[in-house]
Structures are given as C-alpha cells and as structure tokens.
C-alpha atoms as a PDB file:
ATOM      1  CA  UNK A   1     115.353  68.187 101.723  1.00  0.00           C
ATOM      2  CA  UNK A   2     112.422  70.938 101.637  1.00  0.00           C
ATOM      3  CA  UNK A   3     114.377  73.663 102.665  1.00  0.00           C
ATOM      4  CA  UNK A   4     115.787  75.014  99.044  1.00  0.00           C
ATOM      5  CA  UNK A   5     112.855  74.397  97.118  1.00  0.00           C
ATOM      6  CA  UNK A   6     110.940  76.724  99.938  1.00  0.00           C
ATOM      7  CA  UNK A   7     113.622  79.168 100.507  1.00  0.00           C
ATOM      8  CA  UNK A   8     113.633  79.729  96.676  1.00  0.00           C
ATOM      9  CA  UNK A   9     109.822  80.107  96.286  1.00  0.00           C
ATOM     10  CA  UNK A  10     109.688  82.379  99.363  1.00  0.00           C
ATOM     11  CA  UNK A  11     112.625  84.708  98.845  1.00  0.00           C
ATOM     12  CA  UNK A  12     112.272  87.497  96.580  1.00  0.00           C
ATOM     13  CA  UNK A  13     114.347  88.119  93.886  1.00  0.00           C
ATOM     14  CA  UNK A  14     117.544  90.154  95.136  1.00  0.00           C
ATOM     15  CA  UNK A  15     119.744  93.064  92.860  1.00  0.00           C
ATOM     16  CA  UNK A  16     122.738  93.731  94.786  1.00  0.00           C
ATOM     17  CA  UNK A  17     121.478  92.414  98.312  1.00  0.00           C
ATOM     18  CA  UNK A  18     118.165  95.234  97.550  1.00  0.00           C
ATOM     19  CA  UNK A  19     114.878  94.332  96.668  1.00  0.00           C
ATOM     20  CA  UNK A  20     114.799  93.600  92.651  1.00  0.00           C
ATOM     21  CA  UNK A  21     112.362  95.808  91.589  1.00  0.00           C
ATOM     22  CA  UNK A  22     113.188  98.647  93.935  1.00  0.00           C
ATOM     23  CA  UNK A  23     116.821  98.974  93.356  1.00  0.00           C
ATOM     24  CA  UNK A  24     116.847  98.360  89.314  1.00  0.00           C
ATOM     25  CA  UNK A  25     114.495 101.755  89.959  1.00  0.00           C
ATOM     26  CA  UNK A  26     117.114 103.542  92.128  1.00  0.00           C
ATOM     27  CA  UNK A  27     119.694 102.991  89.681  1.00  0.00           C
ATOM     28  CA  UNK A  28     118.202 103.751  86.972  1.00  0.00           C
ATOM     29  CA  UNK A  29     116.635 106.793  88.418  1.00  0.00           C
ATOM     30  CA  UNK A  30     119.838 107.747  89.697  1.00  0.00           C
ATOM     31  CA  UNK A  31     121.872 107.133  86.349  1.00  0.00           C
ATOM     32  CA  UNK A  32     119.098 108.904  83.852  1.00  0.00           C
ATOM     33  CA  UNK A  33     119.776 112.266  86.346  1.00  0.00           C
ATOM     34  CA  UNK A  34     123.195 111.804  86.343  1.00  0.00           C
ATOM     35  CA  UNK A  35     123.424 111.566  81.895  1.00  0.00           C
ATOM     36  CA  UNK A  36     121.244 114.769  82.252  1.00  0.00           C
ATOM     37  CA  UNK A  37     123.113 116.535  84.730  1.00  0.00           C
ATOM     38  CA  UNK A  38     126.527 115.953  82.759  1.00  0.00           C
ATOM     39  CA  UNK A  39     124.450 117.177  79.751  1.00  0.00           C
ATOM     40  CA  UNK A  40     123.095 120.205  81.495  1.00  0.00           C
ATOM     41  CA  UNK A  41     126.047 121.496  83.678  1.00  0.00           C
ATOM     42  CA  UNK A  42     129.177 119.441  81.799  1.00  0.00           C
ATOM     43  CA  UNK A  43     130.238 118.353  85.640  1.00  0.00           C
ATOM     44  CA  UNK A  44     131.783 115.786  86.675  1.00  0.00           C
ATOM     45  CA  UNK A  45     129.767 112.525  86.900  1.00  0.00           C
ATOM     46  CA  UNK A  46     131.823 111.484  90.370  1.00  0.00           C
ATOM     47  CA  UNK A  47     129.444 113.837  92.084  1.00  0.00           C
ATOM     48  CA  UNK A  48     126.562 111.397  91.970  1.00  0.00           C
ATOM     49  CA  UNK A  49     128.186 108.463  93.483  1.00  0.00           C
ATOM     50  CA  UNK A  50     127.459 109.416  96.865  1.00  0.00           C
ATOM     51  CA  UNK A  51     123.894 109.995  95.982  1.00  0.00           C
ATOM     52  CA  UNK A  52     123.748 106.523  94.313  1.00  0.00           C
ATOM     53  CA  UNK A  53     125.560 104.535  97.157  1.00  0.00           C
ATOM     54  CA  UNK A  54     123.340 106.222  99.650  1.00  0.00           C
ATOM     55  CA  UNK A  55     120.049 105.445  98.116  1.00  0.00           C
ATOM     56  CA  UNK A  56     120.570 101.705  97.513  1.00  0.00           C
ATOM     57  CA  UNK A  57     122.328 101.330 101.416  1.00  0.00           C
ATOM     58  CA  UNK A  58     118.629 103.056 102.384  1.00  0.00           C
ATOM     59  CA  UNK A  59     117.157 100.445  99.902  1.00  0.00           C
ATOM     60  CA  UNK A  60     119.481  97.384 101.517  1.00  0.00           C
ATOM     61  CA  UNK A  61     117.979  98.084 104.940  1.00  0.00           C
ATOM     62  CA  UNK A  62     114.489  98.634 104.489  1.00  0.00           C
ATOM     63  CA  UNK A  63     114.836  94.785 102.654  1.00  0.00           C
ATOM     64  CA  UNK A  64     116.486  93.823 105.212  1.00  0.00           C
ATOM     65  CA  UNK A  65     113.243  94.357 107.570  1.00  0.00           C
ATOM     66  CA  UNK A  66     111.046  93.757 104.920  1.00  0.00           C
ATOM     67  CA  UNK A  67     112.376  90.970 102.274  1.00  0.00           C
ATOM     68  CA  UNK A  68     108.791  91.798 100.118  1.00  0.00           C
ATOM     69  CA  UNK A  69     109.008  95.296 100.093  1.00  0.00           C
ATOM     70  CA  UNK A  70     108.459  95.967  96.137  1.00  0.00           C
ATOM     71  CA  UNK A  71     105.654  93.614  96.363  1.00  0.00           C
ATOM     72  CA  UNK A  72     104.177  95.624  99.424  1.00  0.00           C
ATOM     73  CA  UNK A  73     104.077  99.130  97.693  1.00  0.00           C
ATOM     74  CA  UNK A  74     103.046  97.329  94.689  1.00  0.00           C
ATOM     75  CA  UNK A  75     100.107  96.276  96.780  1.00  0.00           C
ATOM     76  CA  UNK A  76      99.399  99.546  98.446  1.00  0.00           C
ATOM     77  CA  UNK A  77      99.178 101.485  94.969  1.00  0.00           C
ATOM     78  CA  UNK A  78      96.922  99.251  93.864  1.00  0.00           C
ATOM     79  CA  UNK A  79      94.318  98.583  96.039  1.00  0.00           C
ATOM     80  CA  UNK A  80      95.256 101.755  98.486  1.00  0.00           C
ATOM     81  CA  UNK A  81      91.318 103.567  98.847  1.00  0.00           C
ATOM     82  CA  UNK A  82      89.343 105.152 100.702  1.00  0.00           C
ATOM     83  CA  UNK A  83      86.003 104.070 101.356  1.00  0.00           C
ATOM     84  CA  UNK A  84      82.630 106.123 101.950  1.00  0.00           C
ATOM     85  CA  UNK A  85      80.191 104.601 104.210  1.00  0.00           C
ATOM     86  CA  UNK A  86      76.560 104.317 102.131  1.00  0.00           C
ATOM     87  CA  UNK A  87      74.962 105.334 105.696  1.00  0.00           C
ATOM     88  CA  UNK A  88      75.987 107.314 108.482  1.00  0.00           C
ATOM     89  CA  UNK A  89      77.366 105.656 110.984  1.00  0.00           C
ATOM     90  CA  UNK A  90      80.477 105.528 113.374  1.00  0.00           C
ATOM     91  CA  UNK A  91      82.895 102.540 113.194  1.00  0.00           C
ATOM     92  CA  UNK A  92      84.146  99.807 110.756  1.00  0.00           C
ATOM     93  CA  UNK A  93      83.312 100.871 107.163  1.00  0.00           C
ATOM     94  CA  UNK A  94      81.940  97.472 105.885  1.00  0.00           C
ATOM     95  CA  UNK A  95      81.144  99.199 101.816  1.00  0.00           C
ATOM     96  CA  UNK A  96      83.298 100.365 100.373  1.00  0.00           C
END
C-alpha cells in the first residue's frame, strides 16, 4: 500500500531513463554546439548525433549506480571546501 507513495518520494525525477537535471544539461549543451557549429562551418548537423547519443548512454549509467547523482554534484559544489586548521596540529580538522 506504501510502496508508490515511497517509491515516488524517493526516486528522482528521470529525462529519458538519465538523471533530470543532468541530461536536460547534456542536451542542451550538446544542441547549442551543434546550432553553432552549423553556423560556423555550414556542416551537416548528423555529425553530432554520435556525440549526443554517447554522452546521455555515459549519463544513463552513472544513474544507474547513482539514482541522485544531480543532487550529489549539486551538493559537492556547494559545500565542497577546504578547511585550515586554527592550530597546528596533525589529524581530523575539527574548524573549519
């Protein structure tokens, strides 16, 4: 009886079986290059297919392992420092 409500609050949100957040990025990363490369070089746009497919299989994977990847780095930007011990000492650094 529990199990949708918790599935629903614990998965995170999915775009095209990759992490939401992370593969919106990849595509539109990948498109934006794409528009400028057909602007720049007037090639043909099949070229970056490969490139695109690739990317989000790499994306597909790592959420595989890791269903809360985007929240992860998210995390790690934010809070990612490094602390300098206010005395010298050797060990845990409890001050940051």
């Amino acid at each position: 009886m529990r199990e949708p409500v918790l599935k629903a609050v614990a998965a995170p949100k999915k775009f095209l079986w990759a992490p939401f957040e992370l593969g919106a990025a990849n595509i539109a990363l990948q498109l934006t290059f794409m528009v400028m490369y057909i602007g720049i070089a007037q090639s043909n746009p099949m070229y970056f297919i490969p490139s695109i497919l690739i990317g989000h299989i790499i994306l597909v994977i790592y959420g595989a392992k890791e269903p809360h990847l985007a929240s992860l780095l998210k995390a790690f930007g934010r809070y990612h420092h490094i602390s300098k011990n206010m005395y010298s000492s050797k060990g845990t650094k409890l001050v940051s």
